[in-house]
C-alpha atoms as a PDB file:
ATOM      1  CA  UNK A   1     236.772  13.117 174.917  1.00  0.00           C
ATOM      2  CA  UNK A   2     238.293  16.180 176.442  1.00  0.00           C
ATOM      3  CA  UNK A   3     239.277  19.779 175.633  1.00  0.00           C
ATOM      4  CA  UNK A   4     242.427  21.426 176.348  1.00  0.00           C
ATOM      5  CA  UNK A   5     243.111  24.640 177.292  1.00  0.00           C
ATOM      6  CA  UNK A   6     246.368  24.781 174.976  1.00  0.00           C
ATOM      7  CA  UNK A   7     245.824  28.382 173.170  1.00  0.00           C
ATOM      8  CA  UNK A   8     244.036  29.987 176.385  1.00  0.00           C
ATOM      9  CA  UNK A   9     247.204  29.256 178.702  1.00  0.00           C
ATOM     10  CA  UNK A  10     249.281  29.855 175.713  1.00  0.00           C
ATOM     11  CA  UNK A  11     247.447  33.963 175.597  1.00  0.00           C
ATOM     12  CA  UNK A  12     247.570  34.136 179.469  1.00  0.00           C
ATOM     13  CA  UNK A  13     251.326  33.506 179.264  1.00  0.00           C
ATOM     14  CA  UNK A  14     251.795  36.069 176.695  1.00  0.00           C
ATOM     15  CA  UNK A  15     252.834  33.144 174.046  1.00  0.00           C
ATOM     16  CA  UNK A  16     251.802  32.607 170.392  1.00  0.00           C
ATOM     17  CA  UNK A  17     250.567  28.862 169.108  1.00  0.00           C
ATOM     18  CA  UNK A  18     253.607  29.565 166.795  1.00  0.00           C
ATOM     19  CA  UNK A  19     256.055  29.889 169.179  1.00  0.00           C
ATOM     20  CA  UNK A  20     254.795  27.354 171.510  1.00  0.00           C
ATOM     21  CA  UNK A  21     255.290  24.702 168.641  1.00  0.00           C
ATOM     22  CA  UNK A  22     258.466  26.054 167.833  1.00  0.00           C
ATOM     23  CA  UNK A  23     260.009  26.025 171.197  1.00  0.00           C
ATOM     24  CA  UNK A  24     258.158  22.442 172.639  1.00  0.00           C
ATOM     25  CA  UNK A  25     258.733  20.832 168.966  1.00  0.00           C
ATOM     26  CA  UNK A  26     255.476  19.911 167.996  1.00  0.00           C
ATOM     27  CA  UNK A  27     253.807  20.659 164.977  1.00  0.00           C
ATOM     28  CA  UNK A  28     252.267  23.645 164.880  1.00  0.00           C
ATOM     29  CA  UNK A  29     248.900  21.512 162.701  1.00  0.00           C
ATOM     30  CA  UNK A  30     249.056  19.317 165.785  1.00  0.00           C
ATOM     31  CA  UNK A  31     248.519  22.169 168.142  1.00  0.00           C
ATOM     32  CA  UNK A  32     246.233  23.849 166.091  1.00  0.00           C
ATOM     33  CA  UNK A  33     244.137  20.254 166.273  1.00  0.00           C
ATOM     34  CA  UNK A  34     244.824  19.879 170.153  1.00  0.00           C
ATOM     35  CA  UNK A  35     243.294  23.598 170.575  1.00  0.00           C
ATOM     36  CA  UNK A  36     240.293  23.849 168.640  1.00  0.00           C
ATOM     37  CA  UNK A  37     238.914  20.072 169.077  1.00  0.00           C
ATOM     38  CA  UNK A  38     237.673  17.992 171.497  1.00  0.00           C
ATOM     39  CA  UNK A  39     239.764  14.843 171.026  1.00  0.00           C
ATOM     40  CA  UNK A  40     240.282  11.262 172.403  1.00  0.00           C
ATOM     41  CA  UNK A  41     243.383  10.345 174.216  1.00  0.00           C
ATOM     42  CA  UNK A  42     245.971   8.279 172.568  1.00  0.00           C
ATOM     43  CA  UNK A  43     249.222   7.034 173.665  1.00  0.00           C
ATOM     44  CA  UNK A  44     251.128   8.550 170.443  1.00  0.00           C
ATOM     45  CA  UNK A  45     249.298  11.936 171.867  1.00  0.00           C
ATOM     46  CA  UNK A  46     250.058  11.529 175.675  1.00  0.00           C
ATOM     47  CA  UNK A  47     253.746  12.022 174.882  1.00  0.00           C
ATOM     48  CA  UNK A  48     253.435  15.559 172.821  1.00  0.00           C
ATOM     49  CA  UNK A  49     250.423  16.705 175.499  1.00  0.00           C
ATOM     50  CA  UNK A  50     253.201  15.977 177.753  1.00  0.00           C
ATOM     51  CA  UNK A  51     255.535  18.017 176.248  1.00  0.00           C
ATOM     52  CA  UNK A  52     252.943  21.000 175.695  1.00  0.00           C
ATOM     53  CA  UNK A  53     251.734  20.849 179.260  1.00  0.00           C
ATOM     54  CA  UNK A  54     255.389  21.383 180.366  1.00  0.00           C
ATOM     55  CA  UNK A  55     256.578  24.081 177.758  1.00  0.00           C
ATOM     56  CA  UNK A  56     253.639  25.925 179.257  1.00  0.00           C
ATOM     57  CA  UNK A  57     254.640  25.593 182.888  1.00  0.00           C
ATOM     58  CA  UNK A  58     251.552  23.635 184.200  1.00  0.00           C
ATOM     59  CA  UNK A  59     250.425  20.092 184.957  1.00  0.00           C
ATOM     60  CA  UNK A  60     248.462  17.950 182.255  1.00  0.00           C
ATOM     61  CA  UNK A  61     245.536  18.321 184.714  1.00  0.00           C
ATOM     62  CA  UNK A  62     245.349  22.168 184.750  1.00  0.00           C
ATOM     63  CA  UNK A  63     245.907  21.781 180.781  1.00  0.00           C
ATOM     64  CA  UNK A  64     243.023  19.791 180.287  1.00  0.00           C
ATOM     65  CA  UNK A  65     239.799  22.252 180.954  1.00  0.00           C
ATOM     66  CA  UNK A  66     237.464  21.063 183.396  1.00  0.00           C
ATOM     67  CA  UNK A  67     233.883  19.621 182.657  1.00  0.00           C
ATOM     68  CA  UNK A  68     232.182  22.616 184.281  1.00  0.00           C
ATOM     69  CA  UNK A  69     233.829  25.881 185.425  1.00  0.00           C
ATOM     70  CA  UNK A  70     233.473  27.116 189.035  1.00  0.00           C
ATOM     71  CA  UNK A  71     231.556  30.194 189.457  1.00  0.00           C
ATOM     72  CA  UNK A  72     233.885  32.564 190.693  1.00  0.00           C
ATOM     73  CA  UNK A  73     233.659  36.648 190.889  1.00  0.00           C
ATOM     74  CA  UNK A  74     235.736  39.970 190.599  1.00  0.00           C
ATOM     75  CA  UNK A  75     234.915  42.321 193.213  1.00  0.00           C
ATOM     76  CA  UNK A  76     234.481  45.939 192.536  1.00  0.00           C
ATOM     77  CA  UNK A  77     235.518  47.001 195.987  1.00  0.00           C
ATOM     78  CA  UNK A  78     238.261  49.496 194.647  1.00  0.00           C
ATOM     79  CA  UNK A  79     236.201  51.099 191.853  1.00  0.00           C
ATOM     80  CA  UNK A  80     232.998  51.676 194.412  1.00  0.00           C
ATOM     81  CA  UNK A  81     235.362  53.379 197.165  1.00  0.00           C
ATOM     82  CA  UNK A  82     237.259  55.600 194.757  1.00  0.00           C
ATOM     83  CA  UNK A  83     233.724  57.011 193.783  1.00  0.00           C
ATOM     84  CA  UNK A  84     233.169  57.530 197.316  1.00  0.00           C
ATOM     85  CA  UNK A  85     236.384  59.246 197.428  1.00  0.00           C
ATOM     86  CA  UNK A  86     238.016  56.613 200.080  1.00  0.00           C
ATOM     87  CA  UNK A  87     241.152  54.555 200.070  1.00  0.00           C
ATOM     88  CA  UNK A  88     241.357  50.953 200.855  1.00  0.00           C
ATOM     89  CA  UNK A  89     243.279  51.763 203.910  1.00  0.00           C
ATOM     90  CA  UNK A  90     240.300  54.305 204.848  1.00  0.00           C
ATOM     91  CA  UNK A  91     238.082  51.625 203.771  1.00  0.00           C
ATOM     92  CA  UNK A  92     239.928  48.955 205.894  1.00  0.00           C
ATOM     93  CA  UNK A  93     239.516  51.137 209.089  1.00  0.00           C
ATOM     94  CA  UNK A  94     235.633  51.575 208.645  1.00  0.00           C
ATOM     95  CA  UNK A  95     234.481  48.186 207.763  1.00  0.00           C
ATOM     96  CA  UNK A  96     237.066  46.389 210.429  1.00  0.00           C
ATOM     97  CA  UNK A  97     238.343  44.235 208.157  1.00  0.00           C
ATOM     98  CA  UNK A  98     242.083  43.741 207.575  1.00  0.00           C
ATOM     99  CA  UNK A  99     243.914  45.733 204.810  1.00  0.00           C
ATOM    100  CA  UNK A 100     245.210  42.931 203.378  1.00  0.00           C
ATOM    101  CA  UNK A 101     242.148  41.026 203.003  1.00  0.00           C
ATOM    102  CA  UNK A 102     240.872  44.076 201.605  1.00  0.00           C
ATOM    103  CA  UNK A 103     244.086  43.737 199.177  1.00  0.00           C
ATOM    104  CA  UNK A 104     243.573  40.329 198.260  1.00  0.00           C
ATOM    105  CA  UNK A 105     239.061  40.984 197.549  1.00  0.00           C
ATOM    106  CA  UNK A 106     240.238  43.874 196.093  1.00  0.00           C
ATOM    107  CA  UNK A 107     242.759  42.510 193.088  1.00  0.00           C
ATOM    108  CA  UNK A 108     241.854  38.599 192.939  1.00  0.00           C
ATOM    109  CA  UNK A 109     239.159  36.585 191.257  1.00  0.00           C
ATOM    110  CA  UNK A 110     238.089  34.427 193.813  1.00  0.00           C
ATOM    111  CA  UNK A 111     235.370  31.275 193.872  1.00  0.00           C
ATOM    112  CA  UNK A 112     231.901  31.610 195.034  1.00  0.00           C
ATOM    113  CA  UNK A 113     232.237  28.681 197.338  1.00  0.00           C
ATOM    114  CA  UNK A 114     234.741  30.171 199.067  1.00  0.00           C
ATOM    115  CA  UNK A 115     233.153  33.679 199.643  1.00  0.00           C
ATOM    116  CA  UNK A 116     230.404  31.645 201.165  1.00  0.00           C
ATOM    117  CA  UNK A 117     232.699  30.078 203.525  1.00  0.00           C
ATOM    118  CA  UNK A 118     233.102  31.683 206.983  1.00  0.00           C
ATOM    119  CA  UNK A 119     234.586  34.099 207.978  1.00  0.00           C
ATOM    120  CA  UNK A 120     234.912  35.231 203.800  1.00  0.00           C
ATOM    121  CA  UNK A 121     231.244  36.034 203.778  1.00  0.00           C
ATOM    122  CA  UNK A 122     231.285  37.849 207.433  1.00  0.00           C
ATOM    123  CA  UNK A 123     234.529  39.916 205.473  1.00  0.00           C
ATOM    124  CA  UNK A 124     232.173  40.190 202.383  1.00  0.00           C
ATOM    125  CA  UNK A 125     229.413  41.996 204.312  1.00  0.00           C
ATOM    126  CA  UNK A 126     231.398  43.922 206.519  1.00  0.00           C
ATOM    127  CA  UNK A 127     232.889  45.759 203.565  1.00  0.00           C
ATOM    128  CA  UNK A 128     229.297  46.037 201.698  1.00  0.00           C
ATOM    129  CA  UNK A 129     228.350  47.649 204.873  1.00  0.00           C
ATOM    130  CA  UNK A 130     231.207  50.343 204.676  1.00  0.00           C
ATOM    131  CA  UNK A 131     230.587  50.952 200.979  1.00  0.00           C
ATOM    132  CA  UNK A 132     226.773  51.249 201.371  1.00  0.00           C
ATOM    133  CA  UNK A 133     226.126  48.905 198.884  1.00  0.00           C
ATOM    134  CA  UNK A 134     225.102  45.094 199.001  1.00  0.00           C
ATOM    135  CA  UNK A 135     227.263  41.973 198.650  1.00  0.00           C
ATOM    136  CA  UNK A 136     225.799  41.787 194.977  1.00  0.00           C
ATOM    137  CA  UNK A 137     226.621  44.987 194.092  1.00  0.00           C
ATOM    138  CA  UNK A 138     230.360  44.048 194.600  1.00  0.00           C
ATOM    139  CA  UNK A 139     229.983  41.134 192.298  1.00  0.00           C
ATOM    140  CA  UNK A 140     231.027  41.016 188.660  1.00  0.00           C
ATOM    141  CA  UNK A 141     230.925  37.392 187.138  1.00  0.00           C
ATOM    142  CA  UNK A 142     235.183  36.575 186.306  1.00  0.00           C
ATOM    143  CA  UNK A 143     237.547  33.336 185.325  1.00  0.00           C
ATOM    144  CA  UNK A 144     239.657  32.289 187.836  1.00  0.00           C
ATOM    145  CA  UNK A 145     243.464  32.727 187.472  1.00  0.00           C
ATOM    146  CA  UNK A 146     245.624  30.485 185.881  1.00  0.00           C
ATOM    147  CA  UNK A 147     248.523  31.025 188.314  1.00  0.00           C
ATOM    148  CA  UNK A 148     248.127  29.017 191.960  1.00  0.00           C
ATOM    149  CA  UNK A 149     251.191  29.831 194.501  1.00  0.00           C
ATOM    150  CA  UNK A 150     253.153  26.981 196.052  1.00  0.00           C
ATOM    151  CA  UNK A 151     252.379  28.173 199.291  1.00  0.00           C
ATOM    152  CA  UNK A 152     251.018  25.114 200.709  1.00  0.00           C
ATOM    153  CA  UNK A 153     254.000  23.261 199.397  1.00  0.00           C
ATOM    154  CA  UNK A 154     256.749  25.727 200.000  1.00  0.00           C
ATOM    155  CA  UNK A 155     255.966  25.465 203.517  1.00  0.00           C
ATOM    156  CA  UNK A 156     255.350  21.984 204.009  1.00  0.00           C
ATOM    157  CA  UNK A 157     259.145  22.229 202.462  1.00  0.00           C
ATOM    158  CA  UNK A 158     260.468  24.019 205.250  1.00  0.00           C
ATOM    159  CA  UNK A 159     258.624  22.061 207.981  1.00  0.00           C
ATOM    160  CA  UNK A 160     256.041  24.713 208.549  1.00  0.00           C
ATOM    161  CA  UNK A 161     252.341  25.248 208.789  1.00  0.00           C
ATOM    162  CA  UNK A 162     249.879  27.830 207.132  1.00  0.00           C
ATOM    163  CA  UNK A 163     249.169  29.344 210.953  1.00  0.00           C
ATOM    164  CA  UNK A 164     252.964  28.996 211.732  1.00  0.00           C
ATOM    165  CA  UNK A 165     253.761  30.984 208.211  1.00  0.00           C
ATOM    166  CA  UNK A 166     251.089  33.447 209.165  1.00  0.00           C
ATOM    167  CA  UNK A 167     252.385  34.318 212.496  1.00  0.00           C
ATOM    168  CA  UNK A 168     256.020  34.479 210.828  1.00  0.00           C
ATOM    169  CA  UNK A 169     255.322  37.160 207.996  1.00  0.00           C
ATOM    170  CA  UNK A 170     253.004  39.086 210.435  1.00  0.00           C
ATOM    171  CA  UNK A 171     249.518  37.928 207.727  1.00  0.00           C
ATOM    172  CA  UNK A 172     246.211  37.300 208.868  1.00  0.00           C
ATOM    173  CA  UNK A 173     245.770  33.923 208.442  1.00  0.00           C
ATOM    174  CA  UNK A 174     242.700  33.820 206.236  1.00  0.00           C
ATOM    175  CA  UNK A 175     245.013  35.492 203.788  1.00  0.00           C
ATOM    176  CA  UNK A 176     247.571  32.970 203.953  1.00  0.00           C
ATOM    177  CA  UNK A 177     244.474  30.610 203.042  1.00  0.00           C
ATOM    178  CA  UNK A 178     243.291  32.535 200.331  1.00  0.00           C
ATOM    179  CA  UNK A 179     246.301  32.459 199.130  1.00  0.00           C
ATOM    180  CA  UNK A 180     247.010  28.662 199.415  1.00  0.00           C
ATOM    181  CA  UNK A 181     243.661  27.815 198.053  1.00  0.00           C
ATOM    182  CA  UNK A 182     242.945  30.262 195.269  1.00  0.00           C
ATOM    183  CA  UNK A 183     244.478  30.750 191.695  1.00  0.00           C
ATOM    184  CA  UNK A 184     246.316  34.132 191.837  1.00  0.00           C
ATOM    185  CA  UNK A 185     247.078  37.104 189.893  1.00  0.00           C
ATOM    186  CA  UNK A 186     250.307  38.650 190.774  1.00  0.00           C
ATOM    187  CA  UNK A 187     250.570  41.389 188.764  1.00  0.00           C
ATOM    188  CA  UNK A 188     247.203  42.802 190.098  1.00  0.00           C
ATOM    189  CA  UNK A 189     248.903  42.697 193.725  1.00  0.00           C
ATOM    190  CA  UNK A 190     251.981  44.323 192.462  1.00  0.00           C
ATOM    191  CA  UNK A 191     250.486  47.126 190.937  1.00  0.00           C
ATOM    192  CA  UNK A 192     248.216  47.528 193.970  1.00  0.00           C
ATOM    193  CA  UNK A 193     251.070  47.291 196.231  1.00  0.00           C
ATOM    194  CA  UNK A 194     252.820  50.274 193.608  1.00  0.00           C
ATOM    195  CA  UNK A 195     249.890  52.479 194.134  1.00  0.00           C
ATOM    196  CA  UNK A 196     248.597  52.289 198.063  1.00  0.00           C
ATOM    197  CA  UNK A 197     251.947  53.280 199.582  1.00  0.00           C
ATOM    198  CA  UNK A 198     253.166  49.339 199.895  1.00  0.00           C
ATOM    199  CA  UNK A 199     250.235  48.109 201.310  1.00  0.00           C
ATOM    200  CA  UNK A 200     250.450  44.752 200.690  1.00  0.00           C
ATOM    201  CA  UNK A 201     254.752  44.632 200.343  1.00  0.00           C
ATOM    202  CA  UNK A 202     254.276  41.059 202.610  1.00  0.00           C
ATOM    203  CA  UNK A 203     251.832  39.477 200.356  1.00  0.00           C
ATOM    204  CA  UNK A 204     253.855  40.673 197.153  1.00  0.00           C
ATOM    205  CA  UNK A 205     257.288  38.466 198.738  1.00  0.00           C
ATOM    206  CA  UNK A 206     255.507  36.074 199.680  1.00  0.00           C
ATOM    207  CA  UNK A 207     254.285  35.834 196.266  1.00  0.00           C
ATOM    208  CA  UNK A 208     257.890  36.213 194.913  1.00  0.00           C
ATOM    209  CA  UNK A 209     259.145  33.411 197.004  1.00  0.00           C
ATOM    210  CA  UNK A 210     256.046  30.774 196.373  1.00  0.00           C
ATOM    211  CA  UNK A 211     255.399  31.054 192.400  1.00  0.00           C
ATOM    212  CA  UNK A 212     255.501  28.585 189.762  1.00  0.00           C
ATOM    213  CA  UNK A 213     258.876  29.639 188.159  1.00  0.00           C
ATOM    214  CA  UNK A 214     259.398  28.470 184.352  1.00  0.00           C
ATOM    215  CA  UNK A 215     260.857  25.018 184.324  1.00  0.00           C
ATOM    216  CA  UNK A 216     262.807  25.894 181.128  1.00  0.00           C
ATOM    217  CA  UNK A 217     264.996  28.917 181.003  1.00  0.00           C
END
């Protein structure tokens, strides 16, 4: 038995149940069944999940929701130097980190496991440090994204590596990897990148040139 994530992608992707079955041609009963149940897998199914999984713009994989959900946290780096009347770039400059790691903690929802990795965690602390706070204070319990770049494969495409890529569009590495490795919100970068005086224009074309596009328009 599994469950599928049909009306939660449909919602992220700003799309009714309605107009999902009216533009992937399956019945809109059917969806309503694939949504709210936990069903078998049949072959006359497959084909329609199929079909769903693509009007949607993701693999049956990502459609079908996972047995247990990583833990994964939003970090409330921008909200706790605001009250301390500091910008991320001032922020940047006192707890030596990057700004555009302190972009990427600051707008993305990103795993516990991989805050724990080094050097995320070393990142983590130095920016507690700065804010006078600890690394749990920064923490706020979140879903991961729905939306992961091509970045791994859009440079494999062009014969590169993540370090090569790195060096090329002048971004710390470790962002790069975030950014390979972690579902991503675009829009929060975007509006970030609208509001800090372009800090983070490089991550923002990168995005541009590494998203999913819609395989149907």
């Amino acid at each position: 038995m599994v469950t599928l994530r049909i009306q939660e992608i449909a919602e992220a992707k700003g799309m009714t149940l309605e107009q999902l079955s009216q533009d992937c041609g399956v019945s809109l009963e059917k969806i309503h069944q694939y949504s709210a149940e936990s069903i078998e897998i049949k072959e006359e199914m497959a084909v329609e999940i199929q079909t769903i999984a693509t009007q949607l713009d993701v693999t049956v994989l990502e459609l079908v929701k996972p047995l247990t959900t990583p833990v994964a946290f939003k970090l409330k780096i921008q909200e706790l130097a605001e009250a301390k009347g500091m910008t991320l770039e001032e922020l940047s400059k006192k707890a030596e980190v990057h700004p555009a790691i302190i972009a990427f903690y600051s707008t993305q929802v990103i795993s516990k496991s991989k805050l724990e990795e080094p050097p995320f965690e070393l990142y983590l602390s130095q920016i507690s440090q700065a804010l006078e706070c600890c690394n749990e204070d920064l923490k706020t319990i979140a879903e991961l994204s729905l939306t992961s770049l091509r970045l791994q494969e859009s440079t494999q495409e062009r014969g590169l590596t993540l370090k090569e890529l790195s060096k090329l569009t002048n971004t710390p590495y470790e962002v790069i990897d975030l950014m390979a490795t972690q579902p991503v919100n675009s829009r929060n970068f975007i509006n970030l990148s609208a509001t800090d005086g372009g800090l983070v224009e490089g991550i923002c074309n990168l995005i541009e040139g590494c998203e999913k596009k819609p395989k149907n328009k």
